[in-house]
Protein backbone atom coordinates (compact mmCIF):
# COMPACT_ATOMS: atom_id res chain seq x y z
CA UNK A 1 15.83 -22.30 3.84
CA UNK A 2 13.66 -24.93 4.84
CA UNK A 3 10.88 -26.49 2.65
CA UNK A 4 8.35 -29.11 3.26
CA UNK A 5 7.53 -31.29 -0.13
CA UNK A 6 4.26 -33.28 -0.84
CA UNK A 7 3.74 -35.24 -3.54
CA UNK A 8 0.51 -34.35 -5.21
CA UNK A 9 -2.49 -34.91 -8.01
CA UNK A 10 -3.57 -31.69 -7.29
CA UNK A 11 -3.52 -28.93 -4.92
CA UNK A 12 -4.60 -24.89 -4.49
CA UNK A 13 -4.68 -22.16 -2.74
CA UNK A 14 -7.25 -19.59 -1.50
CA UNK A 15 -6.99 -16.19 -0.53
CA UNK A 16 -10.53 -14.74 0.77
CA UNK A 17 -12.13 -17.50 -1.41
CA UNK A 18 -10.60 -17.08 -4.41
CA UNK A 19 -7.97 -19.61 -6.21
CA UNK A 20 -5.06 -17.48 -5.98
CA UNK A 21 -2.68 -21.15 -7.42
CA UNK A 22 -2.70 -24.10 -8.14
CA UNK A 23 -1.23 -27.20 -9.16
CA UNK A 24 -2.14 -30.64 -11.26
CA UNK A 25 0.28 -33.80 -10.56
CA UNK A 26 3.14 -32.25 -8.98
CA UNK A 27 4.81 -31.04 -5.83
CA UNK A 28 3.08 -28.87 -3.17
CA UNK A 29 5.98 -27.15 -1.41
CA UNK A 30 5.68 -25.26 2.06
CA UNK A 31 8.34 -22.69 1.91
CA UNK A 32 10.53 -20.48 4.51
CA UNK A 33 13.19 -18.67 4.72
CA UNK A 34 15.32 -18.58 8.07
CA UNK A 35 17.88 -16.21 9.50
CA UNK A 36 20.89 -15.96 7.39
CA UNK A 37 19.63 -17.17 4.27
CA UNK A 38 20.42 -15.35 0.81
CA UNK A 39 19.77 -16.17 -3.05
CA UNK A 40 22.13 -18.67 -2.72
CA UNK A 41 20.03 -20.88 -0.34
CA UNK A 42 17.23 -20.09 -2.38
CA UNK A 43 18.88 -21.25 -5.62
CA UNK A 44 20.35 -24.29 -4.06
CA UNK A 45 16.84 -25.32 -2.73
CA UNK A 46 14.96 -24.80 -5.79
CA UNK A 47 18.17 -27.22 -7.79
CA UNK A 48 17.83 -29.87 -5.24
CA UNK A 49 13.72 -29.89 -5.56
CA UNK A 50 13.81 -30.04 -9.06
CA UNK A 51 16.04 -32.98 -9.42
CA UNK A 52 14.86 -34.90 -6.76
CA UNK A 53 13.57 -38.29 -7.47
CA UNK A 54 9.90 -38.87 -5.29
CA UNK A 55 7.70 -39.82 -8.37
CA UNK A 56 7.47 -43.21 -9.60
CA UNK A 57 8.40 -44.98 -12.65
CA UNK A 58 7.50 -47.92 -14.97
CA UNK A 59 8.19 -50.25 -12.00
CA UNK A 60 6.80 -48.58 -9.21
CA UNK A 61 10.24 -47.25 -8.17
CA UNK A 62 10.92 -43.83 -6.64
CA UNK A 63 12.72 -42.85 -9.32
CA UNK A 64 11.60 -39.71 -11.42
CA UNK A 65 12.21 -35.98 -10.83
CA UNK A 66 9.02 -33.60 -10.68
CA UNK A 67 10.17 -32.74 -14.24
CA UNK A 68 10.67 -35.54 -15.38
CA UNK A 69 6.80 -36.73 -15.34
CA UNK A 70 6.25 -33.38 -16.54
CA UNK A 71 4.81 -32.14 -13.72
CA UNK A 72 4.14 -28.66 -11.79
CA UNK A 73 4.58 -27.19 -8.01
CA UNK A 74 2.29 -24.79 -6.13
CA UNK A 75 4.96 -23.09 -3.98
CA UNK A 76 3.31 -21.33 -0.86
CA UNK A 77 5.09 -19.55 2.06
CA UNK A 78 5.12 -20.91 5.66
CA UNK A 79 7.33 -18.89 8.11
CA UNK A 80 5.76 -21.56 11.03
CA UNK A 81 8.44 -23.92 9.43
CA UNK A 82 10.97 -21.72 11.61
CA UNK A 83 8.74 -22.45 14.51
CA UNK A 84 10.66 -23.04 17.87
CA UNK A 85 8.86 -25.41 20.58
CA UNK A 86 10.98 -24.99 23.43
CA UNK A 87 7.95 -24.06 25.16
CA UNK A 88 4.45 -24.85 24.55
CA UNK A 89 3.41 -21.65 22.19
CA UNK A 90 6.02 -21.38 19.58
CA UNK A 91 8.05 -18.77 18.70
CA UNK A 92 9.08 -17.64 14.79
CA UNK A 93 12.39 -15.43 15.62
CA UNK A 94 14.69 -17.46 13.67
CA UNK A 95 12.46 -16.77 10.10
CA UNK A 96 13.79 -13.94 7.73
CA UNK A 97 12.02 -10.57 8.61
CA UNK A 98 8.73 -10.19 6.18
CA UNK A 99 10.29 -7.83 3.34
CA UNK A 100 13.77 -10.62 3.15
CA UNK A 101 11.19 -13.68 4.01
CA UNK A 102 8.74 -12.62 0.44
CA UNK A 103 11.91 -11.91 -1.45
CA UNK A 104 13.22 -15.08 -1.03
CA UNK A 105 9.95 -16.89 -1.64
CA UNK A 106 9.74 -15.32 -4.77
CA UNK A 107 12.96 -15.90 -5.55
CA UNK A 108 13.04 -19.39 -4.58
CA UNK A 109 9.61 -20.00 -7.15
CA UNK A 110 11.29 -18.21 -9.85
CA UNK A 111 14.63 -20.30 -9.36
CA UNK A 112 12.71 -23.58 -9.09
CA UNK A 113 11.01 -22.09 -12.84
CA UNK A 114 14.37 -21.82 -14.05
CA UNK A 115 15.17 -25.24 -13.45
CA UNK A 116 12.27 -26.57 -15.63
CA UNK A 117 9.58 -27.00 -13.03
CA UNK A 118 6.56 -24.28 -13.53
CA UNK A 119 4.62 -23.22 -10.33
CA UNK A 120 2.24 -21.07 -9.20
CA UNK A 121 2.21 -19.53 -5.74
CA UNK A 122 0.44 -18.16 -2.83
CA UNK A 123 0.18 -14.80 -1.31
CA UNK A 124 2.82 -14.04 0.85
CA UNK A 125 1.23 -12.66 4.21
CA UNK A 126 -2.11 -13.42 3.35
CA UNK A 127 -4.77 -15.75 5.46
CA UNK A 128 -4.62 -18.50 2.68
CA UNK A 129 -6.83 -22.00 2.62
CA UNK A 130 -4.34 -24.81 1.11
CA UNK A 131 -5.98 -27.94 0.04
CA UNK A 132 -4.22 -30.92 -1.68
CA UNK A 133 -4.24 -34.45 -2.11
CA UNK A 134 -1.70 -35.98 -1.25
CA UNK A 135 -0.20 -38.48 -3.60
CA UNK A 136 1.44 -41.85 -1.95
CA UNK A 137 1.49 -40.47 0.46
CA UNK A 138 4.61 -38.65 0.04
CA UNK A 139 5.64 -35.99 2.55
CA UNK A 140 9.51 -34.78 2.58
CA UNK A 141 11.41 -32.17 4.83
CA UNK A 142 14.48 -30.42 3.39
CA UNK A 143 16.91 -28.30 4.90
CA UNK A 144 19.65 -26.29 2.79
CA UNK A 145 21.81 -26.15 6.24
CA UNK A 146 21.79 -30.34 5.75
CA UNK A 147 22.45 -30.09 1.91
């Protein structure tokens, strides 16, 4: 799975303009899942998040997890993440079909829950407006296949 992290003060989402999620100081993660991928990419993904340390601390360090502030993700899916650029229109083939793709998103959210950081989420599929501010600014790409 690959996920795209931003650190945030606050951030939502849209669908048909209404605020489907959102998100107070916290993470705004862009979420997809690729080829291959199972519950156990999901789960690993969600562990590493959740104990990474982007926020600062007393000292202006890097140095606290997302839970640790006491903080809160908005988790929205973004198959483009898959997006090949060989060429100069990109292709998505290497993303998990839509019906494997939402079930991993979900299950990715509820993992990252289960490891102490709340979220609220997107729509999978839909047309959705995303709109954040970005906190450092602090923008981090993860891989599971480079975990």
């Amino acid at each position: 799975m690959r996920a795209v992290l931003q650190r945030v003060t606050e951030a939502q989402v849209a669908v048909d303009g209404t605020v489907v999620g959102r998100t107070g100081p916290g993470l705004m993660i862009l979420v997809c899942a690729m080829q291959g991928d199972g519950e156990a990419q999901a789960a690993k993904l969600a562990a590493k998040i959740a104990k990474m340390r982007i926020f600062k601390d007393d000292q202006g360090k890097m140095n606290l997890s997302v839970k640790d502030i006491g903080g809160s993700a908005l988790v929205i899916s973004q198959f483009t993440l898959a997006g090949d650029l060989r060429g100069n229109r990109p292709g998505f083939s290497t993303a998990c079909g839509p019906d494997e793709g939402k079930r991993l998103y979900e299950h990715f959210a509820e993992r990252l829950a289960a490891e102490g950081v709340p979220n609220e989420r997107g729509i999978f599929g839909a047309d959705m407006a995303v709109s954040l501010t970005n906190d450092g600014p602090v923008t981090i790409w993860v891989d599971t296949e480079t975990l």
